[in-house]
Protein backbone atom coordinates (compact mmCIF):
# COMPACT_ATOMS: atom_id res chain seq x y z
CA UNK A 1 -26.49 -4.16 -3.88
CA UNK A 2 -29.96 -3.90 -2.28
CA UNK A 3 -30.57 -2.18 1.24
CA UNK A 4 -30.27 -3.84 4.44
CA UNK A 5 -33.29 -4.00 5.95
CA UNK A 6 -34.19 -1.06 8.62
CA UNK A 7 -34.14 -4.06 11.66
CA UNK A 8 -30.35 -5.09 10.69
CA UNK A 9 -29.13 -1.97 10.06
CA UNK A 10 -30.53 -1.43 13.74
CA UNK A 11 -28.90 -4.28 14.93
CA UNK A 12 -25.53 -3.44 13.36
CA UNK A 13 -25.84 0.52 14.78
CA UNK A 14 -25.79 -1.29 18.34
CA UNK A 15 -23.25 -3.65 17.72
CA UNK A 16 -21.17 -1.21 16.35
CA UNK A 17 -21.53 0.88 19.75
CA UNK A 18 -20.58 -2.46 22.17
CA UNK A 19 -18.21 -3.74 19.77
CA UNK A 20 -15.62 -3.00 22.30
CA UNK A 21 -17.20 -3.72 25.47
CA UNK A 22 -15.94 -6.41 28.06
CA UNK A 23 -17.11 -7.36 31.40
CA UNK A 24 -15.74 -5.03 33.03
CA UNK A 25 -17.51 -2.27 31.29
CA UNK A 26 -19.31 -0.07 33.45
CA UNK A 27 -22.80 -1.03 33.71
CA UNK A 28 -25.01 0.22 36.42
CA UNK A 29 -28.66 0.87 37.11
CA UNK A 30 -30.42 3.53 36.51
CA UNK A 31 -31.66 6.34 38.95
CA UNK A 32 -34.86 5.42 39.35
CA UNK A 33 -34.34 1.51 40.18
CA UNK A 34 -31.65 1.99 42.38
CA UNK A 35 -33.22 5.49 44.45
CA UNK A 36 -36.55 3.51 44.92
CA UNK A 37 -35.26 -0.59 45.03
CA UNK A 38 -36.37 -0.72 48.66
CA UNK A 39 -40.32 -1.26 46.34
CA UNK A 40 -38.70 -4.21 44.93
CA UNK A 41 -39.71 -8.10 46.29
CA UNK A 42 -37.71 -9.88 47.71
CA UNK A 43 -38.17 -13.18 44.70
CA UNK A 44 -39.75 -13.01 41.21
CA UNK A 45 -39.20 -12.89 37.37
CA UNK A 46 -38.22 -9.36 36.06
CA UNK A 47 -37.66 -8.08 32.62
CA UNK A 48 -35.29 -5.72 31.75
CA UNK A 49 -36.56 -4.03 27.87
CA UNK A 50 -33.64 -2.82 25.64
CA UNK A 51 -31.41 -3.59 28.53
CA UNK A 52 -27.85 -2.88 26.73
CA UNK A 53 -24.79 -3.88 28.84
CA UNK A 54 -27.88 -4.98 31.36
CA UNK A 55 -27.02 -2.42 34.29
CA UNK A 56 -30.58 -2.65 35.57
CA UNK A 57 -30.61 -6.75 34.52
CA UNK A 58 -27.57 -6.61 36.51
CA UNK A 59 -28.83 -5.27 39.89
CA UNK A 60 -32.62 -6.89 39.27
CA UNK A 61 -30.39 -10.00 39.87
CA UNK A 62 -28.00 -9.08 42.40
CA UNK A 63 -31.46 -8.33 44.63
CA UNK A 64 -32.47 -11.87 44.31
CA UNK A 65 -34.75 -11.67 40.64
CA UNK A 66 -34.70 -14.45 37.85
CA UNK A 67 -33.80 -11.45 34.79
CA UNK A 68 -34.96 -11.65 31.37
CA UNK A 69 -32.58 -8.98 29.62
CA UNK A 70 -34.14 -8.41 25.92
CA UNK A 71 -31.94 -6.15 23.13
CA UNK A 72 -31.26 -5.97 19.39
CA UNK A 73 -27.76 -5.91 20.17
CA UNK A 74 -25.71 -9.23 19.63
CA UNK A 75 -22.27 -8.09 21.30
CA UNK A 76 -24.31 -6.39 24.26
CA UNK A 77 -25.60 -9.55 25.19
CA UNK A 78 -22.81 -11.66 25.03
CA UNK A 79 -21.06 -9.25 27.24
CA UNK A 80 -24.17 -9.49 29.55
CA UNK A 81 -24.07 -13.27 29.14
CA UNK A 82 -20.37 -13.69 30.03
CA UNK A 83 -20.61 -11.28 33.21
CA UNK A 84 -23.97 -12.77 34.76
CA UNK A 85 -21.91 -16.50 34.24
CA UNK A 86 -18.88 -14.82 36.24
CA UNK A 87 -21.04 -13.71 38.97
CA UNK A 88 -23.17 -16.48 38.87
CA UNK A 89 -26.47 -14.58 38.58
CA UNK A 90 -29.88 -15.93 36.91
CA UNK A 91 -29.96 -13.09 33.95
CA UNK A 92 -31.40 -14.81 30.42
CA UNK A 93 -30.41 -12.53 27.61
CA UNK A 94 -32.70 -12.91 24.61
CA UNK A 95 -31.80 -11.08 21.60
CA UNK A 96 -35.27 -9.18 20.55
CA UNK A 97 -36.53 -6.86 17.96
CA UNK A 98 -38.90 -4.83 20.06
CA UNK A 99 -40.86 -3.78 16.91
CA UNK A 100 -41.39 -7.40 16.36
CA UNK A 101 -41.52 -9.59 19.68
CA UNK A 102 -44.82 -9.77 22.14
CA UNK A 103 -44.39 -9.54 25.28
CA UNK A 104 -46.18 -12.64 27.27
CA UNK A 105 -49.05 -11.70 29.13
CA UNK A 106 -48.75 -11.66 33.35
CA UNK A 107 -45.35 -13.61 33.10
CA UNK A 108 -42.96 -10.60 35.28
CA UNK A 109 -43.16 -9.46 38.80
CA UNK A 110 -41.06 -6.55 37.83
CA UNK A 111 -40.25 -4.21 34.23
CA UNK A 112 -37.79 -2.04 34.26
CA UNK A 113 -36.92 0.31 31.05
CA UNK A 114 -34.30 3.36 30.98
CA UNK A 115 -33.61 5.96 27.85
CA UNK A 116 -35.69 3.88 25.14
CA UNK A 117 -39.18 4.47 24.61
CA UNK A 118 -41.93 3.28 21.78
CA UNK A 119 -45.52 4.48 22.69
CA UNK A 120 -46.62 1.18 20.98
CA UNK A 121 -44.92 -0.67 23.12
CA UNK A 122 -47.43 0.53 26.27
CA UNK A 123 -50.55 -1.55 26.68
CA UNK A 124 -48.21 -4.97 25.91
CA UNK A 125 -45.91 -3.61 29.12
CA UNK A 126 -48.85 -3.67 31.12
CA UNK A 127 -50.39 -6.65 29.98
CA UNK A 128 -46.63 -8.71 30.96
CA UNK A 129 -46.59 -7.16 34.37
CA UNK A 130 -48.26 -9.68 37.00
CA UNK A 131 -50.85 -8.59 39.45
CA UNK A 132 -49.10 -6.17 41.87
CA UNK A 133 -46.69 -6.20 39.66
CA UNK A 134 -43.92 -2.78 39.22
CA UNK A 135 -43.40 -1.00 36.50
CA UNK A 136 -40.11 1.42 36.85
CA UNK A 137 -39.12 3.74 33.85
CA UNK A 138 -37.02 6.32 33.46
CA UNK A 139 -36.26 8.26 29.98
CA UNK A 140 -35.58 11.57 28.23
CA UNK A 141 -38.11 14.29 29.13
CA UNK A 142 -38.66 16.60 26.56
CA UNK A 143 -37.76 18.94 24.37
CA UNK A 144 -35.27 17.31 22.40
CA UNK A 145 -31.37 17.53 24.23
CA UNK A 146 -28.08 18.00 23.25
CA UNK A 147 -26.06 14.95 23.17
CA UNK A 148 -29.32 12.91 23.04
CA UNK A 149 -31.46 11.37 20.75
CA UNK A 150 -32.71 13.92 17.62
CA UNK A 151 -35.79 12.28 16.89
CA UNK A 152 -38.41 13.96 19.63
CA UNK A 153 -40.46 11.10 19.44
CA UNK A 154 -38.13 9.49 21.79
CA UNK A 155 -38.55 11.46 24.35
CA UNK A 156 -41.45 11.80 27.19
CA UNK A 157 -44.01 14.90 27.96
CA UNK A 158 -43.69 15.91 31.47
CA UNK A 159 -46.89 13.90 33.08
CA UNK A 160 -47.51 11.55 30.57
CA UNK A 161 -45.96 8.96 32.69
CA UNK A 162 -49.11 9.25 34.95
CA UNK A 163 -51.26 9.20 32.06
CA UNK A 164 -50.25 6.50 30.33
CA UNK A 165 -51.50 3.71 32.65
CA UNK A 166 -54.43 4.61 34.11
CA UNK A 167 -54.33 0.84 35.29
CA UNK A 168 -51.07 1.64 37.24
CA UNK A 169 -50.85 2.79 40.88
CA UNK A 170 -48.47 5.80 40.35
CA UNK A 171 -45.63 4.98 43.35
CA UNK A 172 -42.97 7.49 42.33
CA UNK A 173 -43.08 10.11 39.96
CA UNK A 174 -40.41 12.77 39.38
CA UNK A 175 -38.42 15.23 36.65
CA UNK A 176 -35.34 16.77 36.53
CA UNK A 177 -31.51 16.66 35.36
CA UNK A 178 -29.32 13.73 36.06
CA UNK A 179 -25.68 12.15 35.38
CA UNK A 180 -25.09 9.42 33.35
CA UNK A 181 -24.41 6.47 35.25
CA UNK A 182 -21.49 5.01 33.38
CA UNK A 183 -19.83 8.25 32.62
CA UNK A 184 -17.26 8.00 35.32
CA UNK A 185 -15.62 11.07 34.11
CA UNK A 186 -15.42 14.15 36.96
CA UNK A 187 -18.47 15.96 34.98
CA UNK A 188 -20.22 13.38 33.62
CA UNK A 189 -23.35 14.62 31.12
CA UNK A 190 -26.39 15.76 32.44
CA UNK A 191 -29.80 14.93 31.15
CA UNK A 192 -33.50 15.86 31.54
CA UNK A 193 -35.65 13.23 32.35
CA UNK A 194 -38.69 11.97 33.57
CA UNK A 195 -38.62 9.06 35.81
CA UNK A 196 -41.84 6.91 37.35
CA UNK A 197 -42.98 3.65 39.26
CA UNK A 198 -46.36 2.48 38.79
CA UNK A 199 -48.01 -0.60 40.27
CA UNK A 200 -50.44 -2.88 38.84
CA UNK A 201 -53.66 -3.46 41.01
């Protein structure tokens, strides 16, 4: 029996890990979105990359944004779907292979990304992002965590945010620990991470 190949045994690794999700799943923004939202406008298209569950879809929408929300993941979207129709929000899901899909050029108002990051992927986020246009992203800073991702190429240097875009406008920039969001235990884990806002002249 021959090998999957690497893109559907990616796909599978995150259906496996919403398998069991409903709407009611906790799904909420990230730090960075919600701590500096008051940067947002008040109408637009956003885009929410490798949005899981869609917690930052989610609250792109609930401030007043037609949401794109783009994953691998199958069952994460179909939870997304079924909770955006409940609540009668405009969030798209579009399942996407990152390492395969373009991203149009000027089409989004506003990007947000949170704990995924692919270098590659930089130049075609600033080329989607409309004049004016935010940028908010928020990941793991490294060195490589403990119940985190192993591979340290998905994780951030402190400052290379800032250096990244040179295009950008740097709003916010900041580092330093955080809860998980969803982890509504009483001590939920704590990451490092490096979080930024950058505006498009």
């Amino acid at each position: 029996m021959s090998e999957l190949p690497a893109v559907s045994a990616t796909a599978q690794k995150w259906d496996q890990k919403y398998a069991d999700a409903t709407v009611q799943t906790p799904a909420k923004p990230c730090f960075v979105l919600k701590q500096h939202s008051g940067l947002l406008p008040f109408k637009g298209r956003a885009l929410e990359l490798a949005c899981g569950l869609g917690g930052n879809a989610r609250f792109l929408a609930q401030c007043g944004l037609k949401t794109q929300a783009w994953d691998i993941s199958d069952s994460a979207l179909t939870v997304l779907n079924n909770w955006a129709s409940l609540n009668q929000l405009p969030i798209e899901p579009l399942i996407t292979d990152l390492e395969q899909m373009l991203l149009p050029y000027q089409q989004f108002d506003v990007i947000v990304i949170s704990r995924y990051l692919d270098r590659k992927l930089f130049p075609q986020i600033r080329d989607a992002l409309k004049p004016g246009g935010l940028l908010y992203y928020q990941t793991f800073l490294s060195p490589v965590q403990e119940n985190a991702p192993t591979n340290p190429d998905f994780y951030i240097h402190s400052g290379e945010f800032n250096q990244a875009w040179p295009e950008l406008h740097t709003r916010v920039y900041g580092e330093g620990w955080l809860p998980n969001e969803n982890d509504a235990s009483e001590q939920p884990l704590r990451h490092r991470y490096a979080w930024y806002v950058g505006q498009k002249a």
